[in-house]
PDB file of N, CA and C in Angstrom:
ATOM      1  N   UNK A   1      73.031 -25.625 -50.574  1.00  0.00           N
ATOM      2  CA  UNK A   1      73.857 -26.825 -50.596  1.00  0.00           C
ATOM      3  C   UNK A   1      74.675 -26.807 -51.879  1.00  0.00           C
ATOM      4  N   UNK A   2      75.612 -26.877 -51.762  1.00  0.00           N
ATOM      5  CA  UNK A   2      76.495 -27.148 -53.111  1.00  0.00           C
ATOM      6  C   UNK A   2      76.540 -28.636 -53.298  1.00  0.00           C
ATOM      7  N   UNK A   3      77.385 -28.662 -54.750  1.00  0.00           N
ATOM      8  CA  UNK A   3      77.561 -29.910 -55.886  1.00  0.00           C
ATOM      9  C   UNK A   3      77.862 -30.841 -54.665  1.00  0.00           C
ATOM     10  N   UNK A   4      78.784 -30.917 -54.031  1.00  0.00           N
ATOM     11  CA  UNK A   4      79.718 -31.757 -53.514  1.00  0.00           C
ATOM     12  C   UNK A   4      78.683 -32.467 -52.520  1.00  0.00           C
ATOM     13  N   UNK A   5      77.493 -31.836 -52.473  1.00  0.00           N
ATOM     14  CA  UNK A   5      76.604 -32.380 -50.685  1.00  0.00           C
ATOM     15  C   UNK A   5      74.929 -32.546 -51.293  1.00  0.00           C
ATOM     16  N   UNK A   6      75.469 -32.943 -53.019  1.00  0.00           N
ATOM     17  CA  UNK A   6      74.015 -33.147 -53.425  1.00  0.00           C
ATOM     18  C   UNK A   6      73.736 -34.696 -53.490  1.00  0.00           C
ATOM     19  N   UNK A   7      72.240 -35.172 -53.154  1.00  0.00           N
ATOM     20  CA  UNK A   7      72.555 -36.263 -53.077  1.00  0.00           C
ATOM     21  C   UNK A   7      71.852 -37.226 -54.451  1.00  0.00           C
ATOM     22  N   UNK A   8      72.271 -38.569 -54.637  1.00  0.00           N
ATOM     23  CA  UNK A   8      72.205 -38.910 -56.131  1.00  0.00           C
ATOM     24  C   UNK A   8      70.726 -39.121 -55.976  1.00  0.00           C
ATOM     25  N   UNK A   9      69.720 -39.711 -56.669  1.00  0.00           N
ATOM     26  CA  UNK A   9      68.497 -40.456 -56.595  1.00  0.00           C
ATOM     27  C   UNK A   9      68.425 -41.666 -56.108  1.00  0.00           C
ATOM     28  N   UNK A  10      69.454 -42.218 -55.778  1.00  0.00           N
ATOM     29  CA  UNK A  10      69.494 -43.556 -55.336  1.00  0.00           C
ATOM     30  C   UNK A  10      69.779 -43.196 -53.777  1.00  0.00           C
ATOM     31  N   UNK A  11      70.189 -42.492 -53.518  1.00  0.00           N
ATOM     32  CA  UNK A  11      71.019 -42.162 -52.398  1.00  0.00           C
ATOM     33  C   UNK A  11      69.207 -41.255 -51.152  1.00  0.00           C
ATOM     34  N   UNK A  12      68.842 -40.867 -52.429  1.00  0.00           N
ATOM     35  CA  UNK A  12      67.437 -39.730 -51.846  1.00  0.00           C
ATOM     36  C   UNK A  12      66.379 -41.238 -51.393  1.00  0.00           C
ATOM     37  N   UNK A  13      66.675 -41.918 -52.569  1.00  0.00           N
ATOM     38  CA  UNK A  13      65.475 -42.967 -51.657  1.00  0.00           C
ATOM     39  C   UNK A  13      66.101 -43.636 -50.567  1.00  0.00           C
ATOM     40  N   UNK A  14      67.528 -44.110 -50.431  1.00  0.00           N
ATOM     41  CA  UNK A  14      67.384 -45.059 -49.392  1.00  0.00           C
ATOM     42  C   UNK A  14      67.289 -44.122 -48.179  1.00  0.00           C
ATOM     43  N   UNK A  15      67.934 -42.929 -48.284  1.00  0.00           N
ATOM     44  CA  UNK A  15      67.587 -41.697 -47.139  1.00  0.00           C
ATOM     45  C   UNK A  15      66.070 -41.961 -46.446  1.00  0.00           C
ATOM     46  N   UNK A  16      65.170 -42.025 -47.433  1.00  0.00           N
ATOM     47  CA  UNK A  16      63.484 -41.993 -47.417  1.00  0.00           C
ATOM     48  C   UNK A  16      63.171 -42.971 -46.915  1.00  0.00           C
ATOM     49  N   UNK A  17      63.992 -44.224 -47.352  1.00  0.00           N
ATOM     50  CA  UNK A  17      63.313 -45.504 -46.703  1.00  0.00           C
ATOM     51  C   UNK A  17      64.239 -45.507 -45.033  1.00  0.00           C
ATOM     52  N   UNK A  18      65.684 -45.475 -44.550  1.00  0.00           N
ATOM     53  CA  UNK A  18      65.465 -44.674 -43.623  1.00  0.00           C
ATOM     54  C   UNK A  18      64.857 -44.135 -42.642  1.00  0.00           C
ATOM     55  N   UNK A  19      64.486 -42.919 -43.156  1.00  0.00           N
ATOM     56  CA  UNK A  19      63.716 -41.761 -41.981  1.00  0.00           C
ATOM     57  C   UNK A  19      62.363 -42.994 -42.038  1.00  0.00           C
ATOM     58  N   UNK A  20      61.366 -43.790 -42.405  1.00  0.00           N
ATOM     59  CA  UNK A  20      60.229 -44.198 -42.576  1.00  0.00           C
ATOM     60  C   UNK A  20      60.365 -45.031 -41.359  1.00  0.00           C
ATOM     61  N   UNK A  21      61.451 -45.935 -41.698  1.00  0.00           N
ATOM     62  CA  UNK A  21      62.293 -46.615 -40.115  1.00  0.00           C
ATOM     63  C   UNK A  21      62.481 -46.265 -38.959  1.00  0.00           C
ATOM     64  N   UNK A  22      63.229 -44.867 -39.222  1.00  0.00           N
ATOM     65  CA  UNK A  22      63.083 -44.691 -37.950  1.00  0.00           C
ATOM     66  C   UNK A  22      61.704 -43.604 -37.585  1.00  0.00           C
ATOM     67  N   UNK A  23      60.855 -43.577 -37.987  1.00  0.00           N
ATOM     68  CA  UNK A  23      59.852 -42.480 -37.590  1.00  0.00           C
ATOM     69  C   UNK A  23      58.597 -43.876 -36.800  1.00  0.00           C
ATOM     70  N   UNK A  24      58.962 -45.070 -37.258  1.00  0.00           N
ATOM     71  CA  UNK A  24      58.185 -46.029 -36.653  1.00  0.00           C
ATOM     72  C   UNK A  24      58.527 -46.805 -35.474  1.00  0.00           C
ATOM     73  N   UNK A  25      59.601 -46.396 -34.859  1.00  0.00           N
ATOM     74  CA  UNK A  25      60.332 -46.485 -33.493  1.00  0.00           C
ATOM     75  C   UNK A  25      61.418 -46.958 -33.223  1.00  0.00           C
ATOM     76  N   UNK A  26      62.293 -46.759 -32.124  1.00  0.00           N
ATOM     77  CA  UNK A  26      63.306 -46.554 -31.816  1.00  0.00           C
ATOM     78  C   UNK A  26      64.383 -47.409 -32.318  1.00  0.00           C
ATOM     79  N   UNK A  27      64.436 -47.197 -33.463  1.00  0.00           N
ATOM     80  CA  UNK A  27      65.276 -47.765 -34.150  1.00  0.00           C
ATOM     81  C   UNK A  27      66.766 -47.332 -34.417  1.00  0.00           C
ATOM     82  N   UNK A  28      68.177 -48.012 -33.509  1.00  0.00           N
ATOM     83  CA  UNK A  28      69.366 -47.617 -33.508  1.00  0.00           C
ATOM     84  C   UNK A  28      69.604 -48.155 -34.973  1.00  0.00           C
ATOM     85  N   UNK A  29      69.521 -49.007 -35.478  1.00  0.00           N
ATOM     86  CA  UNK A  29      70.006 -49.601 -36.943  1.00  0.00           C
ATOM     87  C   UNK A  29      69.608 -48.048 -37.753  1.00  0.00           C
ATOM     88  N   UNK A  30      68.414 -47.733 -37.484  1.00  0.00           N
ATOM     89  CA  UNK A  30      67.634 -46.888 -38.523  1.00  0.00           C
ATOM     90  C   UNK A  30      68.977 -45.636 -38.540  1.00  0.00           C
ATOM     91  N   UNK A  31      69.040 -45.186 -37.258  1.00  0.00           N
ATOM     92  CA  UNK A  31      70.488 -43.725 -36.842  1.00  0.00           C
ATOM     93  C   UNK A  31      71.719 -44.314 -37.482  1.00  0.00           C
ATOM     94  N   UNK A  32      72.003 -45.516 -37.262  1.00  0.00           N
ATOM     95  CA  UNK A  32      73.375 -45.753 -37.530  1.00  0.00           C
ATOM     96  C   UNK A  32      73.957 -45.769 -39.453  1.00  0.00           C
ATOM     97  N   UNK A  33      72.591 -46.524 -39.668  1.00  0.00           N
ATOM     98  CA  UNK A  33      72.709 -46.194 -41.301  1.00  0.00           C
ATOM     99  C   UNK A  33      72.321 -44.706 -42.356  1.00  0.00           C
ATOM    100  N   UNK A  34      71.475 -43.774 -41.154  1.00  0.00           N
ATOM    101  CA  UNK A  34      71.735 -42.612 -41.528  1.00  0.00           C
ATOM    102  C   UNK A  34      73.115 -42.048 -41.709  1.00  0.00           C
ATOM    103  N   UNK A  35      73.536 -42.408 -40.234  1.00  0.00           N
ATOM    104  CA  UNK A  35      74.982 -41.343 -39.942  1.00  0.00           C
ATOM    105  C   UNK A  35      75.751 -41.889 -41.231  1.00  0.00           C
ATOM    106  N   UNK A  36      75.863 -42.925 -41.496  1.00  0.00           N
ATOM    107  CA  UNK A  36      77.078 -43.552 -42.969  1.00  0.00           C
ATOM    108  C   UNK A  36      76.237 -42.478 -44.232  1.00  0.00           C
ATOM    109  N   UNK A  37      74.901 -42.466 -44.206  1.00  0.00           N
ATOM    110  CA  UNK A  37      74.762 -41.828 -45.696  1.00  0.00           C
ATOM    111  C   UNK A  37      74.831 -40.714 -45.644  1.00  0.00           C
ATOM    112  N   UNK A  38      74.465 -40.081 -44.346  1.00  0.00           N
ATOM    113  CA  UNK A  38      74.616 -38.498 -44.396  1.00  0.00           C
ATOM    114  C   UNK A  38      76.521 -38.042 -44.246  1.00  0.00           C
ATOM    115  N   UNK A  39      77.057 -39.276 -43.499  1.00  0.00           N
ATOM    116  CA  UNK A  39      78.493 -38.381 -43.660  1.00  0.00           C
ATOM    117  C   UNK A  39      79.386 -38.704 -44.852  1.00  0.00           C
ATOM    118  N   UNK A  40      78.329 -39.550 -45.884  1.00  0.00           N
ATOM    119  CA  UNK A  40      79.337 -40.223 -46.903  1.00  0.00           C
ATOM    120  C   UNK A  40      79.063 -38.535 -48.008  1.00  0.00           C
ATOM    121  N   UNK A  41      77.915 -38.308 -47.943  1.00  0.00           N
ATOM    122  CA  UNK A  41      77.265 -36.922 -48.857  1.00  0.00           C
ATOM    123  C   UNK A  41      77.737 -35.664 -48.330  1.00  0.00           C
ATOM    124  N   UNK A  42      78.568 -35.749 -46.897  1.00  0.00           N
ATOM    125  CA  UNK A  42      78.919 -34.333 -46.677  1.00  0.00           C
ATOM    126  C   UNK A  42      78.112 -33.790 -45.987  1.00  0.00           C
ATOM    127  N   UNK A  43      77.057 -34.737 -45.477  1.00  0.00           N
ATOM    128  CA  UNK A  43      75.963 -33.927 -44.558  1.00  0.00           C
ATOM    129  C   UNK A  43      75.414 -33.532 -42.815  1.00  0.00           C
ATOM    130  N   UNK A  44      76.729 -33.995 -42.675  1.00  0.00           N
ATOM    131  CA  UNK A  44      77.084 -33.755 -41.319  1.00  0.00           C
ATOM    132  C   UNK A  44      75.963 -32.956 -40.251  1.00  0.00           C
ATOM    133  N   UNK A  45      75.909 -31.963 -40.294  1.00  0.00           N
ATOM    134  CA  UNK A  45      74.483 -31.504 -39.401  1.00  0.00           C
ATOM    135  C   UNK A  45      73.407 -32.126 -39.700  1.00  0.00           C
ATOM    136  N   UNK A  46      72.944 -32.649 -40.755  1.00  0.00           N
ATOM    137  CA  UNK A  46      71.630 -32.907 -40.878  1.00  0.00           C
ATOM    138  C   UNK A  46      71.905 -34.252 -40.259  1.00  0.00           C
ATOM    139  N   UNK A  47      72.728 -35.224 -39.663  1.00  0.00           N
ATOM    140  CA  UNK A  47      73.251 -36.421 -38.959  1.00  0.00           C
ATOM    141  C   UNK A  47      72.957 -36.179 -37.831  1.00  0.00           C
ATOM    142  N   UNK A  48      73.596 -34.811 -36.659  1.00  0.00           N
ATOM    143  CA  UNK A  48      73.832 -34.712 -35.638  1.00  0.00           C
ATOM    144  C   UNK A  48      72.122 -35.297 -34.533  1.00  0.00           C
ATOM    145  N   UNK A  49      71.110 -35.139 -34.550  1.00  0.00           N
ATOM    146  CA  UNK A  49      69.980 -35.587 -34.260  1.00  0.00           C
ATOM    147  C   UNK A  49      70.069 -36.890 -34.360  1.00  0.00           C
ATOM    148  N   UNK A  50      70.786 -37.738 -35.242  1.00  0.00           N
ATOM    149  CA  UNK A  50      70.908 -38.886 -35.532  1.00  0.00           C
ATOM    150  C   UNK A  50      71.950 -39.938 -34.626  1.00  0.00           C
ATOM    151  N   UNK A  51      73.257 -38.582 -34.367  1.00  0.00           N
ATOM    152  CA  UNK A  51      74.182 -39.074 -33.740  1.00  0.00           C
ATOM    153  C   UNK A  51      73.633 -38.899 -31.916  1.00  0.00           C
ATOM    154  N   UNK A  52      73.229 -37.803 -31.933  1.00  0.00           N
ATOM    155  CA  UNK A  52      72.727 -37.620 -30.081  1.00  0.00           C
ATOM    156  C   UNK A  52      71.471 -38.783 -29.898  1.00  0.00           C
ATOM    157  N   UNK A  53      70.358 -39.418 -30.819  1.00  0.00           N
ATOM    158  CA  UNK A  53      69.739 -40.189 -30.244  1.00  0.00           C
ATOM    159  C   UNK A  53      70.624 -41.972 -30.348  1.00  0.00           C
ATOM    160  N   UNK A  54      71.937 -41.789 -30.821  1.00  0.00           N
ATOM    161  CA  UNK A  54      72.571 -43.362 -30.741  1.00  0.00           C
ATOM    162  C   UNK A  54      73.366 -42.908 -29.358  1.00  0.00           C
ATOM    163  N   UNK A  55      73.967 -41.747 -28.737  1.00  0.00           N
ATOM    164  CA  UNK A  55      74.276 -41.746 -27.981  1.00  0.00           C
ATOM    165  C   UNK A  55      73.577 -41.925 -26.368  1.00  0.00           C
ATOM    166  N   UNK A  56      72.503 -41.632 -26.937  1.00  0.00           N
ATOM    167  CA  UNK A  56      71.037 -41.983 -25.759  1.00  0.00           C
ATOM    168  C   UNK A  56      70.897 -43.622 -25.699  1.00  0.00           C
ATOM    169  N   UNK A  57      71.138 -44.374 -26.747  1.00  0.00           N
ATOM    170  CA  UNK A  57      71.002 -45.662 -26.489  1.00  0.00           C
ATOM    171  C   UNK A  57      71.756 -46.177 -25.560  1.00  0.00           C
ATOM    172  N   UNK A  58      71.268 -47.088 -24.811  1.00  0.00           N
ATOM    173  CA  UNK A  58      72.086 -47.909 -23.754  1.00  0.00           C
ATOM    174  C   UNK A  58      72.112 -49.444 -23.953  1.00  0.00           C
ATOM    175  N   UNK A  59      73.260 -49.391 -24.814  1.00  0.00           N
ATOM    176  CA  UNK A  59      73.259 -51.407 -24.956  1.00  0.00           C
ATOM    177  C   UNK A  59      75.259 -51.842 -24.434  1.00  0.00           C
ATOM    178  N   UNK A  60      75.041 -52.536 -23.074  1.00  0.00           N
ATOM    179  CA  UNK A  60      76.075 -52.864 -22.769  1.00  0.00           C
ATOM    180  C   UNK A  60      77.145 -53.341 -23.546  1.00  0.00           C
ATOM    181  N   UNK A  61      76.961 -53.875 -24.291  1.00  0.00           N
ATOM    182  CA  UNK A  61      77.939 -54.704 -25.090  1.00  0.00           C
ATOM    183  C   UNK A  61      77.975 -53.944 -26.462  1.00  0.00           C
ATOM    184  N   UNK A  62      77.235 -53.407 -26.899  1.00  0.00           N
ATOM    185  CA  UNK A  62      77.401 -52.995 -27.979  1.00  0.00           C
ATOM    186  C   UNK A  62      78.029 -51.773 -28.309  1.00  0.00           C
ATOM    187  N   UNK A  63      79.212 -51.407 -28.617  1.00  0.00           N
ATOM    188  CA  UNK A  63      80.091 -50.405 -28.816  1.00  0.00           C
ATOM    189  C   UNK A  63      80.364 -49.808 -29.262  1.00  0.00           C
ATOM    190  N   UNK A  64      79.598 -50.156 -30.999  1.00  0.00           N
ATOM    191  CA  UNK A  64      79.382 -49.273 -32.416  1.00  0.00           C
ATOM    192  C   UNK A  64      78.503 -47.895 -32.275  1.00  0.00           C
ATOM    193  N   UNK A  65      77.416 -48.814 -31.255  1.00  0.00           N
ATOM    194  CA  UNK A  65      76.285 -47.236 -31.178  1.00  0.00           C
ATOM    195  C   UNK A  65      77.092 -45.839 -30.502  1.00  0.00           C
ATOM    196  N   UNK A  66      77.990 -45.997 -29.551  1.00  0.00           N
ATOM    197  CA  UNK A  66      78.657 -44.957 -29.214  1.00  0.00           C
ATOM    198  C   UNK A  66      79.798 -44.374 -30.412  1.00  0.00           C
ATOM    199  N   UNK A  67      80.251 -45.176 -30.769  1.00  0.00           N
ATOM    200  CA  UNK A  67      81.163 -45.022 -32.418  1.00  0.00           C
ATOM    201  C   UNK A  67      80.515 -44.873 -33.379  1.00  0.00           C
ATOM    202  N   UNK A  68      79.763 -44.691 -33.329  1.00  0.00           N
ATOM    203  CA  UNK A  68      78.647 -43.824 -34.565  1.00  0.00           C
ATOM    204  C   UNK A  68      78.663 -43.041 -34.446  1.00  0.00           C
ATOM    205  N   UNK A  69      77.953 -42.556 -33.252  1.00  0.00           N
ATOM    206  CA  UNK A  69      77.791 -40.951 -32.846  1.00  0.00           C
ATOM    207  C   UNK A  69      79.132 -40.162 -33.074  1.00  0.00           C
ATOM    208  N   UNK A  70      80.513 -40.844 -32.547  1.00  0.00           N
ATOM    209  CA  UNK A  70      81.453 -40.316 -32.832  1.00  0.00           C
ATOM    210  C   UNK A  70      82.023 -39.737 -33.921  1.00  0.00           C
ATOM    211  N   UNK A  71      81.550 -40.649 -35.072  1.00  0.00           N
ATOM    212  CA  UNK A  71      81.597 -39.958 -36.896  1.00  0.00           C
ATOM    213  C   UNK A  71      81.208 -38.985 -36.462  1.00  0.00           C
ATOM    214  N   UNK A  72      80.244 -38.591 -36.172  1.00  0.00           N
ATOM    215  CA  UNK A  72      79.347 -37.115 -36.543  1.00  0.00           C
ATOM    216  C   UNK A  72      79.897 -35.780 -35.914  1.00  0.00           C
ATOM    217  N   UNK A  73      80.595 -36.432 -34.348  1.00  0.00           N
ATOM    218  CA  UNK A  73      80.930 -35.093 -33.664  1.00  0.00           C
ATOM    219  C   UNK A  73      82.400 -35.021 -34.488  1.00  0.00           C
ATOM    220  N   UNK A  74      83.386 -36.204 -35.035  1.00  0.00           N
ATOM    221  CA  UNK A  74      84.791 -35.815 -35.404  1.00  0.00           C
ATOM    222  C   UNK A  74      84.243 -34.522 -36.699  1.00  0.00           C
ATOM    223  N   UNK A  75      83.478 -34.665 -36.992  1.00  0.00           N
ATOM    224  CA  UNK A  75      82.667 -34.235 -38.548  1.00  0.00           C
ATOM    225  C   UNK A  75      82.471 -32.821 -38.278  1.00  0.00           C
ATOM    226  N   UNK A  76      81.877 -32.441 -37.158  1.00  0.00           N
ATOM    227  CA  UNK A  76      81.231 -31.336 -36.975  1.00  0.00           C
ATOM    228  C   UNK A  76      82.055 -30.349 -36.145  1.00  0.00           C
ATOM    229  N   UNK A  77      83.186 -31.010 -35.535  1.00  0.00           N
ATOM    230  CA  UNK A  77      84.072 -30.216 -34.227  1.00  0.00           C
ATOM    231  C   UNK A  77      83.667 -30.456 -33.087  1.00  0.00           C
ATOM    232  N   UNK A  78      82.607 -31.320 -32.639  1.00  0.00           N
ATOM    233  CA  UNK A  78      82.376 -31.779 -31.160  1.00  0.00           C
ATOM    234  C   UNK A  78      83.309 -32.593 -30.862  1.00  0.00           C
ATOM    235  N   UNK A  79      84.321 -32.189 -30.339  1.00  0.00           N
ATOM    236  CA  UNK A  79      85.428 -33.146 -29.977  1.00  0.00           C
ATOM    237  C   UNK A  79      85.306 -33.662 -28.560  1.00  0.00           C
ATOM    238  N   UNK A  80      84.729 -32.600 -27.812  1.00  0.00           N
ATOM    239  CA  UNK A  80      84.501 -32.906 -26.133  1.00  0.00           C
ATOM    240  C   UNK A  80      83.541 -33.692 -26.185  1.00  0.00           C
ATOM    241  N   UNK A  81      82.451 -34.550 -27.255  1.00  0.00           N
ATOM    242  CA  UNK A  81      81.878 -35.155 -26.869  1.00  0.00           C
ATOM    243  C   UNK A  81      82.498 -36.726 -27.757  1.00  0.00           C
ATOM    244  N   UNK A  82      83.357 -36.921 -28.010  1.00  0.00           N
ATOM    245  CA  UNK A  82      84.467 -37.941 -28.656  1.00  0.00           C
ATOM    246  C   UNK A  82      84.085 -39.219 -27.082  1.00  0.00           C
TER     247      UNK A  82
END
């Protein structure tokens, strides 16, 4: 990993508190605030797991969870899945 995709200490815990969230269940809030810290650090793949389980969510009205996922594929070159 280079300089540019290191992440600060402040940035490593809220990551930590995070993954703790979502490892205790299905938590879309938990993915959606990953995808912002991992694509704010440059960390784009380590997101994508993050972005395919908001795209698994199914909430009618809610329109962000599919526009989340979308950060990650504009990020990575998944454009066919835009």
């Amino acid at each position: 990993m280079d300089a540019q995709n290191e992440m600060t200490p402040k940035a490593r815990e809220v990551l930590a508190d995070v993954d703790r969230a979502r490892a205790r269940a299905l938590k879309p809030r938990a993915h959606h605030l990953r995808v912002h810290l991992l694509e704010e650090v440059r960390r784009w793949d380590d997101a994508v797991p993050d972005a395919a389980a908001l795209e698994a969510f199914q909430y009618p009205l809610e329109n962000r969870t599919p526009h989340m996922a979308g950060h990650i594929w504009a990020r990575t070159g998944e454009y066919g899945r835009l």
